[in-house]
C-alpha atoms as a PDB file:
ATOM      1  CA  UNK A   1     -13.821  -4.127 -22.404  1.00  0.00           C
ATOM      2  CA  UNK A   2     -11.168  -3.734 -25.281  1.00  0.00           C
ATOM      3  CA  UNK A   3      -8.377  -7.213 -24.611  1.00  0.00           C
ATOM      4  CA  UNK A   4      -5.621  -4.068 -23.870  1.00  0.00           C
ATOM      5  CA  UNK A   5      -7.779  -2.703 -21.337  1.00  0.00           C
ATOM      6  CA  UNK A   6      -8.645  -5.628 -19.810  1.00  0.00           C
ATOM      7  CA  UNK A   7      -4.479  -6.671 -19.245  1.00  0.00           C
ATOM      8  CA  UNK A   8      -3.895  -3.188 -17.896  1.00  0.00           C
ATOM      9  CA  UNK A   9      -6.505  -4.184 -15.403  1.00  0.00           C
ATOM     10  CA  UNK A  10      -5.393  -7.520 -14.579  1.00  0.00           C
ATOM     11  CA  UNK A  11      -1.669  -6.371 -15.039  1.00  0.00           C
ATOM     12  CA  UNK A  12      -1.823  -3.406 -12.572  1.00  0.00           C
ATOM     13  CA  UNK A  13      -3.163  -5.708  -9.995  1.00  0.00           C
ATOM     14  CA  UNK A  14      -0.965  -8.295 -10.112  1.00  0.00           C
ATOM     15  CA  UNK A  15       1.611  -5.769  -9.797  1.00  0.00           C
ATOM     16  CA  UNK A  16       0.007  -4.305  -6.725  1.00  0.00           C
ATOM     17  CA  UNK A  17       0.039  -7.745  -5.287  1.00  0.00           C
ATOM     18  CA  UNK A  18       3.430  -8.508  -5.689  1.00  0.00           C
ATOM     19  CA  UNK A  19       4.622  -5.474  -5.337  1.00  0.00           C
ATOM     20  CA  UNK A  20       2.781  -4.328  -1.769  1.00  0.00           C
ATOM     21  CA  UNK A  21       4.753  -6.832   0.538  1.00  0.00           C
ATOM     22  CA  UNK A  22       8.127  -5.965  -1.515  1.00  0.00           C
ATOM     23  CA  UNK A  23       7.660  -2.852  -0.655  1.00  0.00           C
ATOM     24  CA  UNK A  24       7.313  -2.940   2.582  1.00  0.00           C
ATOM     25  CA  UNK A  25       9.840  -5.406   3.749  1.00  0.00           C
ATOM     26  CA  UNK A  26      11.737  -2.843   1.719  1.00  0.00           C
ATOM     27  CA  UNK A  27      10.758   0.245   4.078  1.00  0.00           C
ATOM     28  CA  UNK A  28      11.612  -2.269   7.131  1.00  0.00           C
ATOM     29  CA  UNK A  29       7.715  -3.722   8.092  1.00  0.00           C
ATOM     30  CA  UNK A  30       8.999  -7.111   8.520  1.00  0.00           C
ATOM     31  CA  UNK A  31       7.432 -10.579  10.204  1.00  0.00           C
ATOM     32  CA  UNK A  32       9.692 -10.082  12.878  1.00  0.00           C
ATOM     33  CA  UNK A  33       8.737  -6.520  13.516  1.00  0.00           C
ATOM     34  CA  UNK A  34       9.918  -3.129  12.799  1.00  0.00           C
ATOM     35  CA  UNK A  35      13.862  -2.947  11.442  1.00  0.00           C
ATOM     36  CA  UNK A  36      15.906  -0.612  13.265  1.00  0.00           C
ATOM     37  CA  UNK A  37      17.026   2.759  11.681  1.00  0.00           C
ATOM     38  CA  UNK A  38      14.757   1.937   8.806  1.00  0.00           C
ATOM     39  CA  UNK A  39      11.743   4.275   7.243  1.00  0.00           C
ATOM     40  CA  UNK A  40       8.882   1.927   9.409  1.00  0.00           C
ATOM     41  CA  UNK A  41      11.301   2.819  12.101  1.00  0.00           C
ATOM     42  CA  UNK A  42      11.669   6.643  11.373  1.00  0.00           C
ATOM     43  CA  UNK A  43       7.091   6.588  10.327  1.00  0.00           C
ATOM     44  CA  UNK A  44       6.627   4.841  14.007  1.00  0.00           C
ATOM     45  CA  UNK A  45       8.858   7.487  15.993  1.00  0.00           C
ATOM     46  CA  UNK A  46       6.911   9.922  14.213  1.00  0.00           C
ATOM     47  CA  UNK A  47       3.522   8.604  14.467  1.00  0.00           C
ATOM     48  CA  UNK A  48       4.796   7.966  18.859  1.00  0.00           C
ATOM     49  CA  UNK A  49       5.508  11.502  19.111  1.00  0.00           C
ATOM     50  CA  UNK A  50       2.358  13.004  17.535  1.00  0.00           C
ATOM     51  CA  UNK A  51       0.003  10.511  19.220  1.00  0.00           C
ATOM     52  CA  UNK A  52       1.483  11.509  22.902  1.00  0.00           C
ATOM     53  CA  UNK A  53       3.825   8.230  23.419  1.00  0.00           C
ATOM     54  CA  UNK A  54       2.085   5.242  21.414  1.00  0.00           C
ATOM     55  CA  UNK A  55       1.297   4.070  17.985  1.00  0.00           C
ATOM     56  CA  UNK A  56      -2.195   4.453  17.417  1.00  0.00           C
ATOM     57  CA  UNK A  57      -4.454   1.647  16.669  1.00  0.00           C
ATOM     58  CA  UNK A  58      -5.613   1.389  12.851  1.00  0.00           C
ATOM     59  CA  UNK A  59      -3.063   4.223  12.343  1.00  0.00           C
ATOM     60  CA  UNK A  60      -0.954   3.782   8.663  1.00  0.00           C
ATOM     61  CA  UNK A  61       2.041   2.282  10.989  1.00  0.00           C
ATOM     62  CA  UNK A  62      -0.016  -0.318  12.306  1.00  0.00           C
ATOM     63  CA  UNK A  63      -1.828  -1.662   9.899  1.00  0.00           C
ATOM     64  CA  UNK A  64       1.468  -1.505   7.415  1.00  0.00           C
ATOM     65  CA  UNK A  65       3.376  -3.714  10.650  1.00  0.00           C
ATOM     66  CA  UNK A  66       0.084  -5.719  10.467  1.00  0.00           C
ATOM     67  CA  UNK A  67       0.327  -6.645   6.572  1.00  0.00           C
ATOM     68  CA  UNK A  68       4.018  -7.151   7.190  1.00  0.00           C
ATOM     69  CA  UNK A  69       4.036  -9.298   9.988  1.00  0.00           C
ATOM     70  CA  UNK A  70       1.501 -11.658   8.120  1.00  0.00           C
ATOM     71  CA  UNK A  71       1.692 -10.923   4.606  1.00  0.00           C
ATOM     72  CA  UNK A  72      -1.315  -9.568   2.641  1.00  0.00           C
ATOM     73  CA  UNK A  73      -3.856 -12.402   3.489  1.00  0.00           C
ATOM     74  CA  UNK A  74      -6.313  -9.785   4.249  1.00  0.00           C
ATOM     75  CA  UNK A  75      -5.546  -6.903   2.900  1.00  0.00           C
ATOM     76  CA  UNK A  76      -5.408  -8.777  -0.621  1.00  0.00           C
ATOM     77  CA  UNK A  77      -8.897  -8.037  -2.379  1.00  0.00           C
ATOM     78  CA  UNK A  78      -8.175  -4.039  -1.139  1.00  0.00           C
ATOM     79  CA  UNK A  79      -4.377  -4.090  -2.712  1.00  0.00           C
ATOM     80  CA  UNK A  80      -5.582  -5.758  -5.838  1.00  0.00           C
ATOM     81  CA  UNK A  81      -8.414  -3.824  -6.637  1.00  0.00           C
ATOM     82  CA  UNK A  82      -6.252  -0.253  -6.113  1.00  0.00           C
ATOM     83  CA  UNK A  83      -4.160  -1.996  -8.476  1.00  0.00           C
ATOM     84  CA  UNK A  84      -6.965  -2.835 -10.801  1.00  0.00           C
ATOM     85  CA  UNK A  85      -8.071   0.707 -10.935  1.00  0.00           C
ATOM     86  CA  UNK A  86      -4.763   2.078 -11.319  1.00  0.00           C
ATOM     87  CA  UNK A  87      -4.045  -0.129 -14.295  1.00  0.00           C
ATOM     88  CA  UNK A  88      -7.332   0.672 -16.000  1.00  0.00           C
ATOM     89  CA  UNK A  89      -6.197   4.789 -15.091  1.00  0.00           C
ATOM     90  CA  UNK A  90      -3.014   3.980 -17.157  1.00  0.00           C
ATOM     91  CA  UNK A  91      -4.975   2.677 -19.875  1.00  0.00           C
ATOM     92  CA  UNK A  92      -7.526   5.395 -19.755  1.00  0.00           C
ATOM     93  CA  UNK A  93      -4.864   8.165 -20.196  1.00  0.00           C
ATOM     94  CA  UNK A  94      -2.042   6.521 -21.826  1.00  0.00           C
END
């Protein structure tokens, strides 16, 4: 692997890293919970009404709340290796 390829890799996955629990304090999954009249708060109505009242388990809502309420401890390996691939994609084409 060409050095420019190889920090595209490592780039893109430090910016997934970073960037995943920005962005979703950002849409309003917070440690506290869900923020009121924000987009977590508009996906979870949704995903209520469609599931007949609750948020289903291992639905996108919960498991976003989940990384948000306790940061990306466990999600980190998935998040940085999306990032890895989407670095090396940018690379690839651009």
């Amino acid at each position: 692997m060409d050095p420019v390829t190889g920090a595209a890799v490592v780039g893109g996955a430090v910016v997934a890293v970073v960037g995943a629990p920005l962005a979703l304090a950002a849409a309003g999954f917070t440690s506290a919970g869900i923020a009121a009249g924000s987009l977590a708060a508009s996906m979870m109505s949704v995903s209520a009404v469609a599931s007949g009242g609750g948020v289903v388990a291992g639905g996108a809502v919960a498991v976003c709340q989940s990384i948000g309420a306790v940061g990306l401890s466990g999600a980190t390996a998935a998040v940085a290796s999306v990032g890895a691939a989407g670095g090396l994609l940018a690379r690839l084409f651009f």
